[in-house]
N, C-alpha and C. Protein backbone atom coordinates (compact mmCIF):
# COMPACT_ATOMS: atom_id res chain seq x y z
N UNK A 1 140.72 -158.18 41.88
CA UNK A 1 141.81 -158.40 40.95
C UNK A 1 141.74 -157.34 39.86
N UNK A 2 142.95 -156.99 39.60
CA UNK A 2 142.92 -155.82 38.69
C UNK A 2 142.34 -156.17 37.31
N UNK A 3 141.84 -155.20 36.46
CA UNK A 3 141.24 -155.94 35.02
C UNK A 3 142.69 -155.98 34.08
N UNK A 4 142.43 -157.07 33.25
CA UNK A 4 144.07 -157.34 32.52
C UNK A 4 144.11 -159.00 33.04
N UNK A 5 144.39 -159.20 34.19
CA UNK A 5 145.29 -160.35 34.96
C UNK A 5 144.56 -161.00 34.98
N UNK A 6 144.76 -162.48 34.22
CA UNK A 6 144.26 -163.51 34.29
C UNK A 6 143.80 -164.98 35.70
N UNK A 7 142.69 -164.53 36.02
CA UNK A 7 142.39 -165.63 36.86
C UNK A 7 143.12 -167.10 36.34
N UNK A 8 143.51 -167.54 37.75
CA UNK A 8 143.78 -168.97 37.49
C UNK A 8 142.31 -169.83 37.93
N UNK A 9 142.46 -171.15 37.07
CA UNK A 9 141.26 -171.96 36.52
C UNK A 9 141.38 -172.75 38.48
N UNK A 10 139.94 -173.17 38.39
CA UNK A 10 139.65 -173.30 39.90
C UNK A 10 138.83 -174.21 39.69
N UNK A 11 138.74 -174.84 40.56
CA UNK A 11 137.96 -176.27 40.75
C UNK A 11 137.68 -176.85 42.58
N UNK A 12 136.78 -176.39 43.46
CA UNK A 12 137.04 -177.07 44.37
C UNK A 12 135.76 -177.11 44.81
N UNK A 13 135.53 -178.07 45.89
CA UNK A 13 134.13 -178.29 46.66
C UNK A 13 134.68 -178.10 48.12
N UNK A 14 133.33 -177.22 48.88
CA UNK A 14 133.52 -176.98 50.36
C UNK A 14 132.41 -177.36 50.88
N UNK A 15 132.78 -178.15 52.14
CA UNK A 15 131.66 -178.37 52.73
C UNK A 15 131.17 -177.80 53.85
N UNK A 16 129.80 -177.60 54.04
CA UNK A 16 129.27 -176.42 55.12
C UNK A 16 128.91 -177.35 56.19
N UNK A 17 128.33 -176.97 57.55
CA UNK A 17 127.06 -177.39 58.58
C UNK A 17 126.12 -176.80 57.99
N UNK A 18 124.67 -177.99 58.26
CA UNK A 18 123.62 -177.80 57.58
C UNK A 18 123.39 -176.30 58.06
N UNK A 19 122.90 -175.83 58.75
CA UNK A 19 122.90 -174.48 58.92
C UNK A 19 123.94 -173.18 58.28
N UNK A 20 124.22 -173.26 57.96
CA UNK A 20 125.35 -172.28 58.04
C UNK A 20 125.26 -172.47 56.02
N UNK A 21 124.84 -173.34 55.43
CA UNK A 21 124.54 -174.02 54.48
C UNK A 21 123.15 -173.26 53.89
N UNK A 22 122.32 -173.59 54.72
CA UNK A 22 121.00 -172.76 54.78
C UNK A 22 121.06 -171.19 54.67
N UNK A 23 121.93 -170.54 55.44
CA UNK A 23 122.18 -169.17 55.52
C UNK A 23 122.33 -168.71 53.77
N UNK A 24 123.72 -169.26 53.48
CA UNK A 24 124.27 -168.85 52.08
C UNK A 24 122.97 -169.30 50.74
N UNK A 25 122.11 -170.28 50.85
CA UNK A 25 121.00 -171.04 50.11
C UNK A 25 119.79 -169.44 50.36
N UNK A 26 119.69 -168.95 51.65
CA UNK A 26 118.65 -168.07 51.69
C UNK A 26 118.98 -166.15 51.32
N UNK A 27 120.27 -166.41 51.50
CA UNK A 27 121.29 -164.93 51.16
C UNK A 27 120.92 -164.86 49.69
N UNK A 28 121.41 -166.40 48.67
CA UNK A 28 121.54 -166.14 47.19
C UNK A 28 119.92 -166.04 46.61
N UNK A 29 118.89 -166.82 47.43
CA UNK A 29 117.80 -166.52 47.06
C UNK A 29 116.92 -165.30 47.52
N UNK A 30 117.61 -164.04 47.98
CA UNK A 30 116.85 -162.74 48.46
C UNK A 30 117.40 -162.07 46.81
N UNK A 31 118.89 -162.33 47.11
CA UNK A 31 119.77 -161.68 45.39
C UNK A 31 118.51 -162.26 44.21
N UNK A 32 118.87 -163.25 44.05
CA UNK A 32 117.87 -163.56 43.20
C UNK A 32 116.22 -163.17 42.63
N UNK A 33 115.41 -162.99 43.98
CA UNK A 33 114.59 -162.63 43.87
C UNK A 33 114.41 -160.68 43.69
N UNK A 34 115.63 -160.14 43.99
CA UNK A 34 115.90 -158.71 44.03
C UNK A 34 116.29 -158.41 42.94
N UNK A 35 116.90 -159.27 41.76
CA UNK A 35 117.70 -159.05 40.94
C UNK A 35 119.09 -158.15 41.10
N UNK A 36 119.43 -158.63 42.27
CA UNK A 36 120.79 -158.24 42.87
C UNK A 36 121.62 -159.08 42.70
N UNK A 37 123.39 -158.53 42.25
CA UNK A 37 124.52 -159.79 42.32
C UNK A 37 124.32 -160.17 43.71
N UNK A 38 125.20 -161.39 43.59
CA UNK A 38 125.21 -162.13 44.78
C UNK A 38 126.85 -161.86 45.14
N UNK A 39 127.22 -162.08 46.56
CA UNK A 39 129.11 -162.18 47.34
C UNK A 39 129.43 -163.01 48.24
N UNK A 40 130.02 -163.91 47.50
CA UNK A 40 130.12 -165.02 48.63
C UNK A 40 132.05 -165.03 48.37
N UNK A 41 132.22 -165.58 49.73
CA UNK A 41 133.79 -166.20 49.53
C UNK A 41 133.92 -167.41 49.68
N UNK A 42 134.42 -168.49 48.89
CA UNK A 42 134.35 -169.72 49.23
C UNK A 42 135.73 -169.90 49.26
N UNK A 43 136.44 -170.86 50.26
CA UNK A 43 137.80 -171.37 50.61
C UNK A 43 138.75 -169.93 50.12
N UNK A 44 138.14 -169.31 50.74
CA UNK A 44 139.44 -168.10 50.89
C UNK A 44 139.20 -166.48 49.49
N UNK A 45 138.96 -167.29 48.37
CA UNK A 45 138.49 -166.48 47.00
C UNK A 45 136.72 -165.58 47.36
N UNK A 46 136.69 -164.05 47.46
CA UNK A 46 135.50 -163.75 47.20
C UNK A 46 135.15 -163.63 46.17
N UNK A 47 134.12 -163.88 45.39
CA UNK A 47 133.30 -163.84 43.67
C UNK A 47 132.24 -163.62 43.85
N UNK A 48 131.77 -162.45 42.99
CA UNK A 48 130.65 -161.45 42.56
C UNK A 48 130.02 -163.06 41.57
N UNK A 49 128.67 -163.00 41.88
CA UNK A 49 127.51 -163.67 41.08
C UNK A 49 127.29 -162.50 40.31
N UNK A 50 127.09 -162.14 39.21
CA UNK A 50 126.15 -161.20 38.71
C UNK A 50 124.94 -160.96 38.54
N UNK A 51 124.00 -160.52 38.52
CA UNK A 51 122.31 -160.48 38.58
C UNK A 51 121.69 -161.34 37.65
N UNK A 52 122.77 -160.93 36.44
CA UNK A 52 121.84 -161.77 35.02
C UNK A 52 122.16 -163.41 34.86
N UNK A 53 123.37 -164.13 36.05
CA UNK A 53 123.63 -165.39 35.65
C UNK A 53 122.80 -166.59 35.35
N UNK A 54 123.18 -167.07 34.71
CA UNK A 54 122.04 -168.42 34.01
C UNK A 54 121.94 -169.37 35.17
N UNK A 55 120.56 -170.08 35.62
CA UNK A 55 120.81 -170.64 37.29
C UNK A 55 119.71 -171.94 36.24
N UNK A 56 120.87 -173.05 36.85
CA UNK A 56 120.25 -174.29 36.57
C UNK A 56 121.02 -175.49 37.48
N UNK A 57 119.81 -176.27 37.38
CA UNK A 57 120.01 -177.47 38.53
C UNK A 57 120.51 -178.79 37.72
N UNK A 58 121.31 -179.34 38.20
CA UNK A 58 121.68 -180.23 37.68
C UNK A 58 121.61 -181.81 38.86
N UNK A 59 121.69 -182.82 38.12
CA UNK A 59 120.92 -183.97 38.64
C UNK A 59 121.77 -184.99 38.07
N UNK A 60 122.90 -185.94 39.00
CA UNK A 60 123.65 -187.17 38.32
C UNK A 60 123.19 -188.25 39.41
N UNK A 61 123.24 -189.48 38.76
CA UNK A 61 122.83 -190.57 39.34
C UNK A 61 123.71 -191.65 38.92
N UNK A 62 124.69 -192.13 40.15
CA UNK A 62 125.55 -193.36 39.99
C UNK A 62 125.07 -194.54 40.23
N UNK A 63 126.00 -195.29 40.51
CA UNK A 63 125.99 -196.96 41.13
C UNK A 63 125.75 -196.51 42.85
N UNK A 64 126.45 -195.88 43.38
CA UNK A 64 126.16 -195.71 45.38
C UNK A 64 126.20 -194.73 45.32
N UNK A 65 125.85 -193.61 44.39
CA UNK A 65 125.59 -192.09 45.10
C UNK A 65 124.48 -191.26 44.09
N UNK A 66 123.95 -190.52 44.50
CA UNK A 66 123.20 -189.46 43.43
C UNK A 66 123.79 -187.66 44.15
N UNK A 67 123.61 -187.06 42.92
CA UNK A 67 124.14 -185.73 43.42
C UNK A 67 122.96 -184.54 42.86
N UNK A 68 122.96 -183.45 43.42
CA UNK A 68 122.02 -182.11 42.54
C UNK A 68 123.20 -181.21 42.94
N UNK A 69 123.05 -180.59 42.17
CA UNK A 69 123.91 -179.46 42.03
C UNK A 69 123.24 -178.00 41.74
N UNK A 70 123.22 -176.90 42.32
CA UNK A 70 122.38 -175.75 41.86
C UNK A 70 123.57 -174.82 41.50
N UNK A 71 123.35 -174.88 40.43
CA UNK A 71 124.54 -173.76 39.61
C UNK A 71 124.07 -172.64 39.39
N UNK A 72 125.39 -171.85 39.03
CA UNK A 72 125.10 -170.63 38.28
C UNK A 72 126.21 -170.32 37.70
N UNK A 73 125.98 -169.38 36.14
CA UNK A 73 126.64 -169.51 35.46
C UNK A 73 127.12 -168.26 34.46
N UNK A 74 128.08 -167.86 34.53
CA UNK A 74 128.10 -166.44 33.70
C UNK A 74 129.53 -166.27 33.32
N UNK A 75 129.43 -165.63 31.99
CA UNK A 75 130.64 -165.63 31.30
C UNK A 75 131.86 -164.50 31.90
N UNK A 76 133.03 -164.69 31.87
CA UNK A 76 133.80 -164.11 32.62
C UNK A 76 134.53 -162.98 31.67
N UNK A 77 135.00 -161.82 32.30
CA UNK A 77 134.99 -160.81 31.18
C UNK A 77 136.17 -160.24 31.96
């Protein structure tokens, strides 16, 4: 996307096969450990991770479900 043009705000969850799941989990942790961005495309959009993003796990617990979440997080410019 050209610089100027405003991304529209996004919100979605995709779901993988455990494998294929594993792949993208072991791709972002080589970046990570390289201090390399990460490139993934999820539901159609590709997005650059950047090297320096803030990576934290997050942990909710309901009435019939619990969730973790492994984020990452970086300000958009």
């Amino acid at each position: 996307m050209p610089k100027g043009r405003k991304k529209r705000r996004r919100d979605i969850e995709k779901d993988y096969p455990a494998k294929q799941f594993a792949a993208k989990l072991r791709r972002l942790a080589d970046c990570i450990e390289q201090g390399r961005q990460f490139r993934i495309q999820v539901a159609g959009e590709r997005i650059v991770v950047p090297a320096g993003a803030v990576i934290n796990i997050a942990h909710e617990r309901g009435r019939s479900s619990e969730e973790i979440e492994f984020q990452l997080v970086w300000p958009v410019s």
